[in-house]
PDB file of N, CA and C in Angstrom:
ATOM      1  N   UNK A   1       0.852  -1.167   0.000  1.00  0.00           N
ATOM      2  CA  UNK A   1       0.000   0.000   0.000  1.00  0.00           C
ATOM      3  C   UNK A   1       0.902   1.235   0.000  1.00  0.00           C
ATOM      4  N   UNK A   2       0.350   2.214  -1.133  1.00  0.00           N
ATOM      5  CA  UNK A   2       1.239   3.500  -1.119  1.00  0.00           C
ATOM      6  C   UNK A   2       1.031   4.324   0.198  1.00  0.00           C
ATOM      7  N   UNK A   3       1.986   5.139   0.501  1.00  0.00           N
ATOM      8  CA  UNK A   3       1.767   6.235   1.530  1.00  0.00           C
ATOM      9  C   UNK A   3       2.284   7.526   1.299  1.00  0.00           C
ATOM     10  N   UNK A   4       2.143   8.501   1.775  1.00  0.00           N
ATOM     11  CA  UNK A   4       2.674   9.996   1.842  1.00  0.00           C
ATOM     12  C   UNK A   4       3.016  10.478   2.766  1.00  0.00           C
ATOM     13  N   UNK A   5       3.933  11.245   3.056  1.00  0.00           N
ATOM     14  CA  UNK A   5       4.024  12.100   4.193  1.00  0.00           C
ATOM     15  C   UNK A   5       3.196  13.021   4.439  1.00  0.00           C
ATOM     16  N   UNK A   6       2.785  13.375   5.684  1.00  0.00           N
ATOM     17  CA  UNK A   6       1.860  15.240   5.698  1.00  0.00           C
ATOM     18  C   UNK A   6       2.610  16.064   6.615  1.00  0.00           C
ATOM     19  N   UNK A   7       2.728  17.124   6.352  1.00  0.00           N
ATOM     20  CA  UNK A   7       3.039  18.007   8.039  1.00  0.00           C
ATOM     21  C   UNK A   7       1.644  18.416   8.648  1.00  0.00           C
ATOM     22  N   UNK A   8       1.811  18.384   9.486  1.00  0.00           N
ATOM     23  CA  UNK A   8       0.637  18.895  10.290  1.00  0.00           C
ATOM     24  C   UNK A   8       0.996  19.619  11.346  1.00  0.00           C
ATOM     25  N   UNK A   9       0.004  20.840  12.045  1.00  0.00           N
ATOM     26  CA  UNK A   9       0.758  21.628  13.359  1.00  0.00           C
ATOM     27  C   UNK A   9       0.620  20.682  14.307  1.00  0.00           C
ATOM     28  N   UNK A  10       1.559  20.951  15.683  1.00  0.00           N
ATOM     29  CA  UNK A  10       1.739  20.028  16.408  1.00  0.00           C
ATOM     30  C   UNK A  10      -0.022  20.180  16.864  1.00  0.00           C
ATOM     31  N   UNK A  11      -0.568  21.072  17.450  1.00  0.00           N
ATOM     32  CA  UNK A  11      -1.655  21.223  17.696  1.00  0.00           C
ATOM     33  C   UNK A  11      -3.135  20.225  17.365  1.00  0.00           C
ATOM     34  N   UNK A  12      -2.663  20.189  15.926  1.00  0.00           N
ATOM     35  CA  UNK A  12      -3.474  19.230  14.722  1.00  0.00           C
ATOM     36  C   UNK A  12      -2.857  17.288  15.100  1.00  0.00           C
ATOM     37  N   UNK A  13      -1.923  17.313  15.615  1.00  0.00           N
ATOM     38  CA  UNK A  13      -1.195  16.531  16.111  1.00  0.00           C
ATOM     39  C   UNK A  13      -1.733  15.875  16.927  1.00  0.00           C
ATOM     40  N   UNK A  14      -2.037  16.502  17.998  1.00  0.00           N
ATOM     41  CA  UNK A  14      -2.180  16.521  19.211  1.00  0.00           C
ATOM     42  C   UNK A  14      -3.669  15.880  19.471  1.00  0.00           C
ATOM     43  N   UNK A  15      -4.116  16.887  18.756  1.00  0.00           N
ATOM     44  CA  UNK A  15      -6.045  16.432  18.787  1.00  0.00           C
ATOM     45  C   UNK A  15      -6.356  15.238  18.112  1.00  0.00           C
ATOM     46  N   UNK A  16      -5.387  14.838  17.036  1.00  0.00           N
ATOM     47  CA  UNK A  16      -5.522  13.999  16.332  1.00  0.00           C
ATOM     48  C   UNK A  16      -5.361  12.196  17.306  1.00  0.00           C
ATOM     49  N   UNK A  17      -4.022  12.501  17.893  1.00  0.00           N
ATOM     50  CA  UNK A  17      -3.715  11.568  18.811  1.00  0.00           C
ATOM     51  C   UNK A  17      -5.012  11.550  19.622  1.00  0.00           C
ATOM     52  N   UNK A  18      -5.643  12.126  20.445  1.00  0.00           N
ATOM     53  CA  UNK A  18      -6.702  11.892  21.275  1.00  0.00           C
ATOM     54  C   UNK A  18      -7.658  11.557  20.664  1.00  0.00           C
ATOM     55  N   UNK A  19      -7.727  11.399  19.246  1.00  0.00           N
ATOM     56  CA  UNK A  19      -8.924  11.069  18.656  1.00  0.00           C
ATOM     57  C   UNK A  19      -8.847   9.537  18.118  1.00  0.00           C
ATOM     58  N   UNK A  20      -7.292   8.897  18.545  1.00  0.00           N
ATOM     59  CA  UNK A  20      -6.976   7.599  18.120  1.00  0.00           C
ATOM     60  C   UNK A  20      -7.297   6.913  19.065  1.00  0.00           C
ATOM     61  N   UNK A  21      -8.264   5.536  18.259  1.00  0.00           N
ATOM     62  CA  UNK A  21      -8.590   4.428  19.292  1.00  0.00           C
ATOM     63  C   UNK A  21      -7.715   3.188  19.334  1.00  0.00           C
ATOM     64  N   UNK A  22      -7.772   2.512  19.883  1.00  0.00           N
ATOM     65  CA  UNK A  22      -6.729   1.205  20.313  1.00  0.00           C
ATOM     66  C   UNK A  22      -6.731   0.758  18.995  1.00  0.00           C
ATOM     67  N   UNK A  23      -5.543   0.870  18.306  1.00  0.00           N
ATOM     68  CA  UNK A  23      -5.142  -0.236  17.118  1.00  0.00           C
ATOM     69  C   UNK A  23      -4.932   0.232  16.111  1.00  0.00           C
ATOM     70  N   UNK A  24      -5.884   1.619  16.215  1.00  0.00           N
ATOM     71  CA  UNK A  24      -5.937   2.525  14.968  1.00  0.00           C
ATOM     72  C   UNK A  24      -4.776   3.378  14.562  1.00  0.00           C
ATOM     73  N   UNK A  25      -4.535   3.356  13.600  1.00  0.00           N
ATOM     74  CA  UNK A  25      -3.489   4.451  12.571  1.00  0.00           C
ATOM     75  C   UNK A  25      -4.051   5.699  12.438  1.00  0.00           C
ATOM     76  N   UNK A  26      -2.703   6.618  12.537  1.00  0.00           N
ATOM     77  CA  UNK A  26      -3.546   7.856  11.934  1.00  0.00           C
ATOM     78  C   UNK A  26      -4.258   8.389  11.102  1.00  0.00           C
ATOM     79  N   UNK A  27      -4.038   7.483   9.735  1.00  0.00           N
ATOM     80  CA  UNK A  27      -4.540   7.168   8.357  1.00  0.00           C
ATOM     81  C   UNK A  27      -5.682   7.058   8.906  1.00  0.00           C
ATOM     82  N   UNK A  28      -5.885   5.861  10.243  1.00  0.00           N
ATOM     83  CA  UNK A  28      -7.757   5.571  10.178  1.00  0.00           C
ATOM     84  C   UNK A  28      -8.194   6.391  10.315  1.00  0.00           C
ATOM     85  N   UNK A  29      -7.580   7.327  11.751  1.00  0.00           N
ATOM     86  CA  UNK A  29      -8.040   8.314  12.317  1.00  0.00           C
ATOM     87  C   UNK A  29      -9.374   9.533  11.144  1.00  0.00           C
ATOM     88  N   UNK A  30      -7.854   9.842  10.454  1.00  0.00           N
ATOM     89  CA  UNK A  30      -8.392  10.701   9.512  1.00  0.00           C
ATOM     90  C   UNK A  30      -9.056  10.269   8.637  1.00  0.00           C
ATOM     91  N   UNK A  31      -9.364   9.276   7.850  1.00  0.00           N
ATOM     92  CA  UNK A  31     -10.122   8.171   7.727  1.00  0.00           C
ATOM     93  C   UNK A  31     -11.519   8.721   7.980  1.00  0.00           C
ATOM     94  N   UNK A  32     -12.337   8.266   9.555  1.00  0.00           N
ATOM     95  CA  UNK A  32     -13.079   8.170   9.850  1.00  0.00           C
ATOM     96  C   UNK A  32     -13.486   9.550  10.144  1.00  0.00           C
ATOM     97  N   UNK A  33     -12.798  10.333  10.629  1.00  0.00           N
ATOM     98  CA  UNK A  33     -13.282  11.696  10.737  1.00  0.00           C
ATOM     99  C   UNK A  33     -13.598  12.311   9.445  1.00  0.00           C
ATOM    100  N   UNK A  34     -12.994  12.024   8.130  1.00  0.00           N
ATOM    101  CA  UNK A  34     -13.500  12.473   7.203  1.00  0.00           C
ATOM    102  C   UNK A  34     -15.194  11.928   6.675  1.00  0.00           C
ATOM    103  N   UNK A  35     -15.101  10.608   6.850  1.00  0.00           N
ATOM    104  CA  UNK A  35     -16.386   9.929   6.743  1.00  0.00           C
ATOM    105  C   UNK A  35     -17.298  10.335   7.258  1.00  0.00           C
ATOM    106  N   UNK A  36     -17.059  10.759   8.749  1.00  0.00           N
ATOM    107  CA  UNK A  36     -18.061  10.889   9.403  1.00  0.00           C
ATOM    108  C   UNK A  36     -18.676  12.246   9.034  1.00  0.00           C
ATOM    109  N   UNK A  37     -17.175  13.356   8.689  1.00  0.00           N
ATOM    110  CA  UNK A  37     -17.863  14.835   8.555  1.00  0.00           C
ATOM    111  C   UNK A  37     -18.971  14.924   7.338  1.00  0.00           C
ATOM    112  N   UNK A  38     -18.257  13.729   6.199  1.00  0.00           N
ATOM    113  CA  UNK A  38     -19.542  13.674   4.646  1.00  0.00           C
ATOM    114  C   UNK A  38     -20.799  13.218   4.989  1.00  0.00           C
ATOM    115  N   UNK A  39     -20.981  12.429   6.471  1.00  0.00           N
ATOM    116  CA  UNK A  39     -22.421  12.179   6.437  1.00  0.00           C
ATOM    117  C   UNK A  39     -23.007  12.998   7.120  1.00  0.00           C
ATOM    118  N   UNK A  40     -22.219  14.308   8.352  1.00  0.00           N
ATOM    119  CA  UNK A  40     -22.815  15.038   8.873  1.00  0.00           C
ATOM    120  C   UNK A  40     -23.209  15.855   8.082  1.00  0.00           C
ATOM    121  N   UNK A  41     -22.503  16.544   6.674  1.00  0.00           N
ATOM    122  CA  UNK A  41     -22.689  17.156   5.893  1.00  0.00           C
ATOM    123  C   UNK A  41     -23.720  16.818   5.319  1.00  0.00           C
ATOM    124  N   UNK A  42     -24.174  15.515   4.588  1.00  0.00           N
ATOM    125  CA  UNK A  42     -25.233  15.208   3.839  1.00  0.00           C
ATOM    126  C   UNK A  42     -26.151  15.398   4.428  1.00  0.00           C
ATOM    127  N   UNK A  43     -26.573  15.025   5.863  1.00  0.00           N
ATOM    128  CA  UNK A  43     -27.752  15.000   6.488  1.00  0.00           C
ATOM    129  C   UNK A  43     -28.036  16.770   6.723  1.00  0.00           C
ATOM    130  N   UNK A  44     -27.175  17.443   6.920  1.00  0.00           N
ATOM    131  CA  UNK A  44     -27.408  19.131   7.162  1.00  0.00           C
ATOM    132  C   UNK A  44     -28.324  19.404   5.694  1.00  0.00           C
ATOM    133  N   UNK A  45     -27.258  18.914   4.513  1.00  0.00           N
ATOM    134  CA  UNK A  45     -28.204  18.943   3.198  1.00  0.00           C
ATOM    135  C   UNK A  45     -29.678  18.929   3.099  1.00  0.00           C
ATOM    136  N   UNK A  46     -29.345  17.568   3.580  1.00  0.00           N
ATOM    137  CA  UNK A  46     -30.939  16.735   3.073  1.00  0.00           C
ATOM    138  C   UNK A  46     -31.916  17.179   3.619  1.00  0.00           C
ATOM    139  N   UNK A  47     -32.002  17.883   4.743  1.00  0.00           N
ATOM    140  CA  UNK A  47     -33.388  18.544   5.786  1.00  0.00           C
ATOM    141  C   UNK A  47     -33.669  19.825   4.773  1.00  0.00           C
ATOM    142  N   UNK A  48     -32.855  20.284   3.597  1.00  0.00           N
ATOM    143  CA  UNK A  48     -33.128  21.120   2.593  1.00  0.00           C
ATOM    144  C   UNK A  48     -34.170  20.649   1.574  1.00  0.00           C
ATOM    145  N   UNK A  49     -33.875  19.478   1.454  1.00  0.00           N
ATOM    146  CA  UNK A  49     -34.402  18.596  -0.113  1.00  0.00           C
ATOM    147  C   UNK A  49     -36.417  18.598   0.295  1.00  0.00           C
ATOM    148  N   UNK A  50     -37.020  19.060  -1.057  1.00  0.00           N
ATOM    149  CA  UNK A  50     -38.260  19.555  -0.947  1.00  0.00           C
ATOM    150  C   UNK A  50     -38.739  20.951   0.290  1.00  0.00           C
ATOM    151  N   UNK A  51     -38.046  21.723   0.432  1.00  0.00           N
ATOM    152  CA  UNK A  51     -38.420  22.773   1.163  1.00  0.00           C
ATOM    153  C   UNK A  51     -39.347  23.516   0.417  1.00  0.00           C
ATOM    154  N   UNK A  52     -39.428  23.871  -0.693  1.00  0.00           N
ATOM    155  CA  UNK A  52     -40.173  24.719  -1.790  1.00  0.00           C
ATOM    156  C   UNK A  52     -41.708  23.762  -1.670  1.00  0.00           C
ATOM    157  N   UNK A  53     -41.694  22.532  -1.221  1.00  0.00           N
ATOM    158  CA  UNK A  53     -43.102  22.249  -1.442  1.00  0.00           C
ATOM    159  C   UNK A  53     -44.025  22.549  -0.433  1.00  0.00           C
ATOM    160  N   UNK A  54     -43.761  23.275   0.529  1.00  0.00           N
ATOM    161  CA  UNK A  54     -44.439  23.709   1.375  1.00  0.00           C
ATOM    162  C   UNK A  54     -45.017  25.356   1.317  1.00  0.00           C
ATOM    163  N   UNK A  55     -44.014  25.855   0.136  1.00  0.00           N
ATOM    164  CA  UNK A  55     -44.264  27.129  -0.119  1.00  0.00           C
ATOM    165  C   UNK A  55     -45.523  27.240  -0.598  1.00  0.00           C
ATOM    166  N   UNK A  56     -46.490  28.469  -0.744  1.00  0.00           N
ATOM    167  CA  UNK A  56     -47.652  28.680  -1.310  1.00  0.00           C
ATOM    168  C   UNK A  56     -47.214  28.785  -2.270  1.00  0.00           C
ATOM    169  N   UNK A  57     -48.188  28.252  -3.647  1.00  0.00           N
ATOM    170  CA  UNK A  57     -48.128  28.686  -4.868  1.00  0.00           C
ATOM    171  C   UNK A  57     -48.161  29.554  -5.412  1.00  0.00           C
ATOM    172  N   UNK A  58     -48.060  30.775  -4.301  1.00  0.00           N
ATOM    173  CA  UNK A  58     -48.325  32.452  -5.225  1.00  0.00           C
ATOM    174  C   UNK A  58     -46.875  32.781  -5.148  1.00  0.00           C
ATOM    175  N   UNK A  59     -46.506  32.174  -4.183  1.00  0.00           N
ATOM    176  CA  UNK A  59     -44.941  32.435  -3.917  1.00  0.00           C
ATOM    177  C   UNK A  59     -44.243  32.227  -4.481  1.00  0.00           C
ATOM    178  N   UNK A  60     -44.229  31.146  -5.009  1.00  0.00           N
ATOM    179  CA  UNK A  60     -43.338  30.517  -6.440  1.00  0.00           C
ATOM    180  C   UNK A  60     -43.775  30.715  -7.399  1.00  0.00           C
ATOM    181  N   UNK A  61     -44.749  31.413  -7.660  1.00  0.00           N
ATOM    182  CA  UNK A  61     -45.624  31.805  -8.987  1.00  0.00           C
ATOM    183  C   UNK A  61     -44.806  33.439  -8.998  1.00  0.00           C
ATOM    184  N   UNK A  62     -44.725  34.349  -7.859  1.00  0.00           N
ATOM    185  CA  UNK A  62     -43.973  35.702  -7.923  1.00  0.00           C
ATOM    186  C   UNK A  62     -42.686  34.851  -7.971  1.00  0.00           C
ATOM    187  N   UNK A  63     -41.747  34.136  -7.634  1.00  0.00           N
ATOM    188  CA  UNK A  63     -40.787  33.824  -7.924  1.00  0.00           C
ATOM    189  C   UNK A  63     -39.843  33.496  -9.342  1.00  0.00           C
ATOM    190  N   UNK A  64     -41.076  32.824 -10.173  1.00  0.00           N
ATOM    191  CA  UNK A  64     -40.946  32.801 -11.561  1.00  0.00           C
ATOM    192  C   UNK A  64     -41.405  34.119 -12.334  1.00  0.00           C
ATOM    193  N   UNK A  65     -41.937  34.873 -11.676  1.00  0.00           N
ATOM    194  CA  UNK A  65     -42.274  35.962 -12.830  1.00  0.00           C
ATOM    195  C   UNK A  65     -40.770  36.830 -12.399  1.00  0.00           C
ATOM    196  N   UNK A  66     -40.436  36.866 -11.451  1.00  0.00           N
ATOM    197  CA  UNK A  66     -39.295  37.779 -11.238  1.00  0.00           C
ATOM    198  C   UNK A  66     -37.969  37.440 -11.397  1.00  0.00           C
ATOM    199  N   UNK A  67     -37.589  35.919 -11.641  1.00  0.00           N
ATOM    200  CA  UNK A  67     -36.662  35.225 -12.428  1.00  0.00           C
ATOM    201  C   UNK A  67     -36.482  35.235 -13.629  1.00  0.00           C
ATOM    202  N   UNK A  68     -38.151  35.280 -14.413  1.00  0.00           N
ATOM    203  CA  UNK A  68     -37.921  35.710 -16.035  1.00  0.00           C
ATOM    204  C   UNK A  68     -37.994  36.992 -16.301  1.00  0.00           C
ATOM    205  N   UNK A  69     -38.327  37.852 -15.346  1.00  0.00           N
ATOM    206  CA  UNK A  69     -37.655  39.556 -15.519  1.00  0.00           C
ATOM    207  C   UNK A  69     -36.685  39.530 -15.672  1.00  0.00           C
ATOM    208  N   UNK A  70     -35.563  38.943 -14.422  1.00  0.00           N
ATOM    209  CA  UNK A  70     -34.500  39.529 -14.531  1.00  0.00           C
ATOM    210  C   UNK A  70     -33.783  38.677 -15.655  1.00  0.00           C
ATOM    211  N   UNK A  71     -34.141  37.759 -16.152  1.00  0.00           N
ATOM    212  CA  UNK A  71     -33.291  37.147 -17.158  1.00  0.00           C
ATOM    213  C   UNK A  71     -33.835  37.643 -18.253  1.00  0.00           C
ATOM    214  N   UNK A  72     -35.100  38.490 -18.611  1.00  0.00           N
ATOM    215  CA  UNK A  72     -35.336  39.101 -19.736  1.00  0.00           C
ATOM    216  C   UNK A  72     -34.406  40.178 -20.083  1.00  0.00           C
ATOM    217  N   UNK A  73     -34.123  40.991 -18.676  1.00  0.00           N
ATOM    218  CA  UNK A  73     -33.230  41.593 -18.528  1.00  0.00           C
ATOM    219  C   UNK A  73     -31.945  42.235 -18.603  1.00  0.00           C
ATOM    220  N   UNK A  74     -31.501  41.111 -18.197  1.00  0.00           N
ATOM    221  CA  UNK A  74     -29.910  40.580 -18.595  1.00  0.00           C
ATOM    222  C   UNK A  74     -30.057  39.965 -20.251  1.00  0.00           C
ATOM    223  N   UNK A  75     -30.983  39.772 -20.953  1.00  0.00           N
ATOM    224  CA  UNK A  75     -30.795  39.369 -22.554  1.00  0.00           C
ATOM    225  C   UNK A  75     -30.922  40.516 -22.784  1.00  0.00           C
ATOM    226  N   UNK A  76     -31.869  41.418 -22.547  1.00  0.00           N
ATOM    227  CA  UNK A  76     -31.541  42.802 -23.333  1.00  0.00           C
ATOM    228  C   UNK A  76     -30.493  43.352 -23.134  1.00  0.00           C
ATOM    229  N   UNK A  77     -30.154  43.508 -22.377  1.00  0.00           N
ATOM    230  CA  UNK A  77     -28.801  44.373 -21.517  1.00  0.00           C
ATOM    231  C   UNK A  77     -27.203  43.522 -22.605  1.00  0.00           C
ATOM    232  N   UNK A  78     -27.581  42.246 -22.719  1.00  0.00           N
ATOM    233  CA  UNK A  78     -26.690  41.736 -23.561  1.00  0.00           C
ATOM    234  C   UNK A  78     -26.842  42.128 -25.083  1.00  0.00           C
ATOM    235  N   UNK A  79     -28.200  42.285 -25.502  1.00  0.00           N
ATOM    236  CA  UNK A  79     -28.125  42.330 -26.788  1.00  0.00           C
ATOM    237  C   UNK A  79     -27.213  43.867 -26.885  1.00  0.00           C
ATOM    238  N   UNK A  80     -27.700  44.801 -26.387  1.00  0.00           N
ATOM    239  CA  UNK A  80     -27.864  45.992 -26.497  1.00  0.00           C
ATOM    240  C   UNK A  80     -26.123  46.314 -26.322  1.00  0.00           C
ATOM    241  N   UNK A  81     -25.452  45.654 -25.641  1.00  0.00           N
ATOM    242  CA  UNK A  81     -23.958  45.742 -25.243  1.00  0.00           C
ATOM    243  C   UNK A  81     -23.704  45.408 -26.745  1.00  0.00           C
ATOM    244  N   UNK A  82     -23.772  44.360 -27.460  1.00  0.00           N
ATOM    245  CA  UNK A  82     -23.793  43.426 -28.806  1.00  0.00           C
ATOM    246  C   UNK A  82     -23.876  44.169 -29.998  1.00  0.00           C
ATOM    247  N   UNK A  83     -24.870  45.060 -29.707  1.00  0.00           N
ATOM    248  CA  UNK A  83     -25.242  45.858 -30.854  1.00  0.00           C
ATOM    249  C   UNK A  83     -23.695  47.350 -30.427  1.00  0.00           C
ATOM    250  N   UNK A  84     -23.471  47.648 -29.840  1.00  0.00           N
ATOM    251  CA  UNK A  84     -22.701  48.774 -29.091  1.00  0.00           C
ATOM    252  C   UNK A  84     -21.034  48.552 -29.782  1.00  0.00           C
ATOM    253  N   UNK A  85     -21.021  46.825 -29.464  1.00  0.00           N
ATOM    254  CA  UNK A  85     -19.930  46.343 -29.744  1.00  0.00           C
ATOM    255  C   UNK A  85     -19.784  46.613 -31.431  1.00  0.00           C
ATOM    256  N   UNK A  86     -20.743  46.048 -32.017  1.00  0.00           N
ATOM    257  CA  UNK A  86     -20.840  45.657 -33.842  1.00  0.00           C
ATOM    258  C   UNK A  86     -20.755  47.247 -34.198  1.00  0.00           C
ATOM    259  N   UNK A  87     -21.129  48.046 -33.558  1.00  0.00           N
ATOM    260  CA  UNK A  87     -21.226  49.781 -33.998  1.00  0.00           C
ATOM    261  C   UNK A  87     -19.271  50.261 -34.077  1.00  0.00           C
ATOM    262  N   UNK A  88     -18.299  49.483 -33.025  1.00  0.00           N
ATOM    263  CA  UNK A  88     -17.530  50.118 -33.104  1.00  0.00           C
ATOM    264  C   UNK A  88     -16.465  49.917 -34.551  1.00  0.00           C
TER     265      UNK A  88
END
């Protein structure tokens, strides 16, 4: 199995050691703390996933009219730069 060296502050060191259980490598160490932070992460995610379906429908109904403003917006604003450009 390949390996690498890392530096780490002694500090990072330190916490790291207290976070090692009987048998374990530092590799596990960090290992498992990384694992564990991707599922704390996912689950922070996921309490996101379907939030909009609770919204009223007028809400997301003003939401889309004011999304295709401003992107009507920004196309004119582009054309109009476009045309500015072809003039010089």
């Amino acid at each position: 199995m390949a390996s690498k060296n890392i530096s780490v502050r002694l500090e990072i060191y330190e916490k790291l050691e207290k976070l090692k259980q009987k048998g374990e490598s530092f590799s596990d160490v960090i290992e498992r703390i990384l694992s564990e932070g991707l599922k704390v992460s996912t689950s922070r995610l996921m309490k996101y996933f379907g939030i909009w379906a609770d919204f009223p429908e007028t809400i997301t109904k003003e939401a889309e009219v004011f999304r295709k403003s401003m992107n009507d917006n920004i196309e004119e604003r582009v054309k109009e730069g476009l045309d500015d450009l072809s003039r010089l």
